[in-house]
C-alpha atoms as a PDB file:
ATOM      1  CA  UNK A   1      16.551  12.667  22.244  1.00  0.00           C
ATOM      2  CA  UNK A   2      18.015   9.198  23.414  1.00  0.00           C
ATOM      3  CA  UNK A   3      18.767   8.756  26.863  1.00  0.00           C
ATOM      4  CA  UNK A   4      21.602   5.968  27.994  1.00  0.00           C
ATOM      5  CA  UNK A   5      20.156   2.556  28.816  1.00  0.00           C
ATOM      6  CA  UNK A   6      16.898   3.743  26.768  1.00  0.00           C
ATOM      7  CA  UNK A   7      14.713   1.309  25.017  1.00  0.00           C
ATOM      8  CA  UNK A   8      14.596   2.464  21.380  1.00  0.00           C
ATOM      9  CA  UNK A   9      11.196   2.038  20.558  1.00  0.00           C
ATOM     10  CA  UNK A  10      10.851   1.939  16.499  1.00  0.00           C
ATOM     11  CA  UNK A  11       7.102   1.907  14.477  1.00  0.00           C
ATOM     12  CA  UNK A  12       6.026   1.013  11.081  1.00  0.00           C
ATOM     13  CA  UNK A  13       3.532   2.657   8.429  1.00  0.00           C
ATOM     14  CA  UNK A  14       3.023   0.287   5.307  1.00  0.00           C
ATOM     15  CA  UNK A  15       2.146   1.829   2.081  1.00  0.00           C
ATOM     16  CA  UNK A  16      -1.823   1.162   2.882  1.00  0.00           C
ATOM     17  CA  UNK A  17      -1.200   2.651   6.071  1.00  0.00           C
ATOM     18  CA  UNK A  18      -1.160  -0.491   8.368  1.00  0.00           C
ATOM     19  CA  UNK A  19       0.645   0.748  11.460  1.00  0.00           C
ATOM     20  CA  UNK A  20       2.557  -0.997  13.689  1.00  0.00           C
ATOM     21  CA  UNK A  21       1.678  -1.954  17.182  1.00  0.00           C
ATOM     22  CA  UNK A  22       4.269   0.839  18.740  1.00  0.00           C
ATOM     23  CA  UNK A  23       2.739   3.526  17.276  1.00  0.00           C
ATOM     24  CA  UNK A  24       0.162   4.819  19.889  1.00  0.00           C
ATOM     25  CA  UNK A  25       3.325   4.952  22.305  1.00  0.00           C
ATOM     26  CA  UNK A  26       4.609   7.146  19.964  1.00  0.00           C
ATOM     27  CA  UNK A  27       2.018   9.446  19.615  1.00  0.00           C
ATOM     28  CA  UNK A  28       1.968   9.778  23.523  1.00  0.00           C
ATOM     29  CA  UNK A  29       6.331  10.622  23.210  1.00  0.00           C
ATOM     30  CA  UNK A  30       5.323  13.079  20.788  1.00  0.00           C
ATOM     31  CA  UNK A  31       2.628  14.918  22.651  1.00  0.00           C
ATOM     32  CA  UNK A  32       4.188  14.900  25.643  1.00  0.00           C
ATOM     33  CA  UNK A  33       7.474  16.674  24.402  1.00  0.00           C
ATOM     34  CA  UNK A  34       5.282  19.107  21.967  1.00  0.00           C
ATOM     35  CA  UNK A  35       3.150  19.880  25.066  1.00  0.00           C
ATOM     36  CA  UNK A  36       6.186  20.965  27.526  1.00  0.00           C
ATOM     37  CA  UNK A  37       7.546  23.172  24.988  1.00  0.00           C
ATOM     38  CA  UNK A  38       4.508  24.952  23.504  1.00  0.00           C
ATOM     39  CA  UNK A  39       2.025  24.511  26.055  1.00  0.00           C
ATOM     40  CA  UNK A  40       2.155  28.026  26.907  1.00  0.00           C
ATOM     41  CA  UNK A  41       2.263  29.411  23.188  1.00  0.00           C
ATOM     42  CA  UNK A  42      -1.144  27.607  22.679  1.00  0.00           C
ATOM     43  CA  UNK A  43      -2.700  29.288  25.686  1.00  0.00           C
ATOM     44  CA  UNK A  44      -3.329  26.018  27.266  1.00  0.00           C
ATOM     45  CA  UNK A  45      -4.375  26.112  30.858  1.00  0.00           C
ATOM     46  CA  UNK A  46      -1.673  22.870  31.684  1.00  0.00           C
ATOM     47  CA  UNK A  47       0.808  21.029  30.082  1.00  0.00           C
ATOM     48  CA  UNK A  48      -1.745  18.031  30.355  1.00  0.00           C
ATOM     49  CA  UNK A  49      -4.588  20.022  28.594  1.00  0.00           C
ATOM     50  CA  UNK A  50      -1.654  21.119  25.819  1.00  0.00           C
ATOM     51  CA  UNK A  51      -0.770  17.097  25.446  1.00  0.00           C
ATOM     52  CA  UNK A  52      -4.326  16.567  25.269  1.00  0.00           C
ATOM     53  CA  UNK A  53      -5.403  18.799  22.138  1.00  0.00           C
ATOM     54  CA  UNK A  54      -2.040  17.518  20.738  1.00  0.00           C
ATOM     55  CA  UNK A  55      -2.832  13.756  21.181  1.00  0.00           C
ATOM     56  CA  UNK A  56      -5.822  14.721  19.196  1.00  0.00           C
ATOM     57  CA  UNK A  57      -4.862  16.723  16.572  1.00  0.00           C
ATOM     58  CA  UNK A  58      -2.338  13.614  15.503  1.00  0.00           C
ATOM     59  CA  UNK A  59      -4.549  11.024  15.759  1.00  0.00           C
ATOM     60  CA  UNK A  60      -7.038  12.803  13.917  1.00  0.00           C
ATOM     61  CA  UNK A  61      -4.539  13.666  11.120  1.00  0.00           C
ATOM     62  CA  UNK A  62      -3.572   9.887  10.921  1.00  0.00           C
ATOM     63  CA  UNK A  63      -7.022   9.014  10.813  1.00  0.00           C
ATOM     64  CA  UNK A  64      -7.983  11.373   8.001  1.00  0.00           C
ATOM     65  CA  UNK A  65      -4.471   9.517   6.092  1.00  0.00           C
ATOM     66  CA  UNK A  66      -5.958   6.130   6.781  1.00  0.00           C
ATOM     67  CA  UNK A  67      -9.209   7.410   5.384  1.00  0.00           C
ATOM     68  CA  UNK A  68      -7.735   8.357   1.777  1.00  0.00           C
ATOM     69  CA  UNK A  69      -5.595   5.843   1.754  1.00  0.00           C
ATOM     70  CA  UNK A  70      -8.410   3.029   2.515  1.00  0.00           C
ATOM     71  CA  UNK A  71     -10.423   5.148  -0.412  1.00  0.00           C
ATOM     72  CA  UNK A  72      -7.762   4.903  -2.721  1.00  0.00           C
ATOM     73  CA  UNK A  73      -7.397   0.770  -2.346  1.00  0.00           C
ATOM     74  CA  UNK A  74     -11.253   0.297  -2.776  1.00  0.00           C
ATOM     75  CA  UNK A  75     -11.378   2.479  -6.118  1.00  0.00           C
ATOM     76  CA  UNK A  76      -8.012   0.631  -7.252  1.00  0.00           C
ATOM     77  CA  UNK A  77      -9.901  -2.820  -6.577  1.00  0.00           C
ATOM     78  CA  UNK A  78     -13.009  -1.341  -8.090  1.00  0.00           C
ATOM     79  CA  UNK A  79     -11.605  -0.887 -11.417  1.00  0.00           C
ATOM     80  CA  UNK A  80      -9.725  -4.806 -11.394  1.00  0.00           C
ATOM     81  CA  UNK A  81     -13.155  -6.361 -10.259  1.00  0.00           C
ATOM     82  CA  UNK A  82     -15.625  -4.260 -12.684  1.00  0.00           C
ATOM     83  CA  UNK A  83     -13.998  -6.321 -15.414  1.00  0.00           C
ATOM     84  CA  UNK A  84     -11.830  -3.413 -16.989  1.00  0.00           C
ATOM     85  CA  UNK A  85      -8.134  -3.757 -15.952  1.00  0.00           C
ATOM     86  CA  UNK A  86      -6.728  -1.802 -18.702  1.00  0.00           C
ATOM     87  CA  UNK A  87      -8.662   0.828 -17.390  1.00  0.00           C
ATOM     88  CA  UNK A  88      -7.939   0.912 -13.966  1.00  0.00           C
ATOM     89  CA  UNK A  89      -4.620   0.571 -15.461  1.00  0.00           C
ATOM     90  CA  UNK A  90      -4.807   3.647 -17.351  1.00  0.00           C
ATOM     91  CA  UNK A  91      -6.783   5.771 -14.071  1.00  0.00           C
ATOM     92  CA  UNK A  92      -3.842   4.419 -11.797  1.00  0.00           C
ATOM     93  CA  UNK A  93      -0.942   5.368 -14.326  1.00  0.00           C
ATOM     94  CA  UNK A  94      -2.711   8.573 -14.866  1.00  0.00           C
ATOM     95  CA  UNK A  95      -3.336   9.544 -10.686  1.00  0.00           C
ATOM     96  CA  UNK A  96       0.547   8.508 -10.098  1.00  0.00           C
ATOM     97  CA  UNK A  97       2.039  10.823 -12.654  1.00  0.00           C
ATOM     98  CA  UNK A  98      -0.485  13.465 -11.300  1.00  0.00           C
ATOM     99  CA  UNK A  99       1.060  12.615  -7.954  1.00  0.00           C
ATOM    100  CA  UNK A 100       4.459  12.916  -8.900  1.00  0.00           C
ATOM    101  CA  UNK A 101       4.059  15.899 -10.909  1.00  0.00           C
ATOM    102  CA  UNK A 102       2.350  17.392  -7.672  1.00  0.00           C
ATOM    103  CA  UNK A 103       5.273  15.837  -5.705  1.00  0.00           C
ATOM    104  CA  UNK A 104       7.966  17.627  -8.228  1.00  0.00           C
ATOM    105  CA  UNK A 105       6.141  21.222  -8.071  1.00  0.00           C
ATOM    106  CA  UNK A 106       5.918  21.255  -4.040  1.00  0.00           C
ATOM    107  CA  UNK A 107       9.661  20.691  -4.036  1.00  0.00           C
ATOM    108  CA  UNK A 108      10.258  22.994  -6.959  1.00  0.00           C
ATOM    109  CA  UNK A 109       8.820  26.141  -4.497  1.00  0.00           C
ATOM    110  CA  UNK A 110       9.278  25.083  -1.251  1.00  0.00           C
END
Protein backbone atom coordinates (compact mmCIF):
# COMPACT_ATOMS: atom_id res chain seq x y z
CA UNK A 1 0.00 0.00 0.00
CA UNK A 2 1.19 3.65 -0.91
CA UNK A 3 1.21 6.11 1.66
CA UNK A 4 0.91 10.11 0.65
CA UNK A 5 4.26 11.84 0.24
CA UNK A 6 5.82 8.14 -0.13
CA UNK A 7 8.89 7.52 -2.13
CA UNK A 8 7.91 4.88 -4.71
CA UNK A 9 10.72 2.75 -4.70
CA UNK A 10 10.68 0.56 -8.14
CA UNK A 11 13.39 -2.64 -8.90
CA UNK A 12 14.48 -4.42 -11.92
CA UNK A 13 15.10 -8.26 -12.81
CA UNK A 14 16.72 -8.64 -16.40
CA UNK A 15 16.12 -11.76 -18.26
CA UNK A 16 19.66 -13.26 -16.81
CA UNK A 17 18.52 -12.22 -13.59
CA UNK A 18 20.70 -9.05 -13.01
CA UNK A 19 18.80 -7.21 -10.29
CA UNK A 20 18.65 -3.86 -9.65
CA UNK A 21 20.24 -2.00 -6.84
CA UNK A 22 16.62 -1.47 -4.96
CA UNK A 23 15.95 -4.81 -4.63
CA UNK A 24 17.34 -5.82 -1.13
CA UNK A 25 15.05 -2.83 0.16
CA UNK A 26 12.46 -4.65 -1.22
CA UNK A 27 12.95 -7.80 0.17
CA UNK A 28 13.13 -6.06 3.69
CA UNK A 29 9.22 -4.20 2.64
CA UNK A 30 8.21 -7.57 1.90
CA UNK A 31 9.27 -9.38 5.02
CA UNK A 32 8.36 -6.94 7.17
CA UNK A 33 4.60 -6.77 6.02
CA UNK A 34 4.51 -10.82 5.58
CA UNK A 35 5.93 -10.99 9.14
CA UNK A 36 3.13 -8.66 10.93
CA UNK A 37 0.46 -10.54 9.36
CA UNK A 38 1.52 -14.20 9.67
CA UNK A 39 3.93 -14.09 12.32
CA UNK A 40 1.67 -15.81 14.57
CA UNK A 41 0.37 -18.50 11.96
CA UNK A 42 4.09 -19.61 11.63
CA UNK A 43 4.48 -20.07 15.36
CA UNK A 44 7.18 -17.57 15.44
CA UNK A 45 8.25 -16.42 18.85
CA UNK A 46 8.32 -12.37 17.41
CA UNK A 47 7.44 -10.56 14.57
CA UNK A 48 11.33 -10.02 14.16
CA UNK A 49 12.08 -13.83 14.28
CA UNK A 50 8.89 -14.21 11.60
CA UNK A 51 10.74 -11.33 9.28
CA UNK A 52 13.78 -13.17 9.84
CA UNK A 53 12.91 -16.80 8.42
CA UNK A 54 11.02 -14.72 5.76
CA UNK A 55 14.06 -12.58 4.70
CA UNK A 56 15.56 -15.95 4.21
CA UNK A 57 13.31 -17.98 2.58
CA UNK A 58 13.26 -15.07 -0.37
CA UNK A 59 16.63 -14.59 -0.70
CA UNK A 60 17.24 -18.11 -0.84
CA UNK A 61 14.52 -18.61 -3.52
CA UNK A 62 16.17 -15.75 -5.61
CA UNK A 63 19.36 -17.27 -5.18
CA UNK A 64 18.34 -20.75 -6.30
CA UNK A 65 16.66 -18.48 -9.68
CA UNK A 66 20.02 -16.86 -10.19
CA UNK A 67 21.57 -20.28 -9.96
CA UNK A 68 19.51 -21.84 -13.03
CA UNK A 69 19.47 -19.00 -14.72
CA UNK A 70 23.48 -18.48 -14.56
CA UNK A 71 23.41 -22.48 -15.61
CA UNK A 72 21.32 -21.94 -18.40
CA UNK A 73 23.71 -18.92 -20.00
CA UNK A 74 26.93 -21.09 -19.55
CA UNK A 75 25.33 -24.24 -21.43
CA UNK A 76 23.83 -21.67 -24.10
CA UNK A 77 27.53 -20.25 -24.54
CA UNK A 78 28.84 -23.77 -24.37
CA UNK A 79 27.17 -24.91 -27.40
CA UNK A 80 28.23 -21.32 -29.60
CA UNK A 81 31.95 -21.77 -28.40
CA UNK A 82 32.28 -25.77 -28.90
CA UNK A 83 32.10 -24.89 -32.58
CA UNK A 84 28.45 -26.26 -33.23
CA UNK A 85 25.93 -23.36 -33.47
CA UNK A 86 23.36 -25.16 -35.34
CA UNK A 87 23.29 -27.30 -32.55
CA UNK A 88 22.99 -25.20 -29.76
CA UNK A 89 20.53 -23.79 -32.07
CA UNK A 90 18.55 -26.81 -32.29
CA UNK A 91 19.00 -27.65 -28.02
CA UNK A 92 17.81 -23.92 -27.44
CA UNK A 93 14.76 -24.10 -29.96
CA UNK A 94 14.03 -27.44 -28.55
CA UNK A 95 14.26 -26.31 -24.37
CA UNK A 96 12.00 -23.08 -25.35
CA UNK A 97 9.16 -24.97 -26.92
CA UNK A 98 9.53 -27.44 -23.93
CA UNK A 99 9.19 -24.30 -21.84
CA UNK A 100 6.31 -22.98 -23.42
CA UNK A 101 4.53 -26.12 -23.72
CA UNK A 102 5.19 -26.43 -19.84
CA UNK A 103 4.11 -22.74 -19.61
CA UNK A 104 0.68 -23.57 -21.70
CA UNK A 105 -0.19 -26.84 -19.50
CA UNK A 106 0.32 -24.95 -15.97
CA UNK A 107 -2.19 -22.40 -17.20
CA UNK A 108 -4.37 -24.99 -18.85
CA UNK A 109 -5.05 -26.58 -14.98
CA UNK A 110 -4.44 -24.00 -12.78
Amino acid sequence: MFRLGEKVKAFVVGPRAEMSSDLPSLINCISERAAEVRWRGMLATDVIHAKGVIKTMITNSLGILEARVNAECLEDRLGIMVGDGKAAFGRRRSADVANREAYEEYNRHY
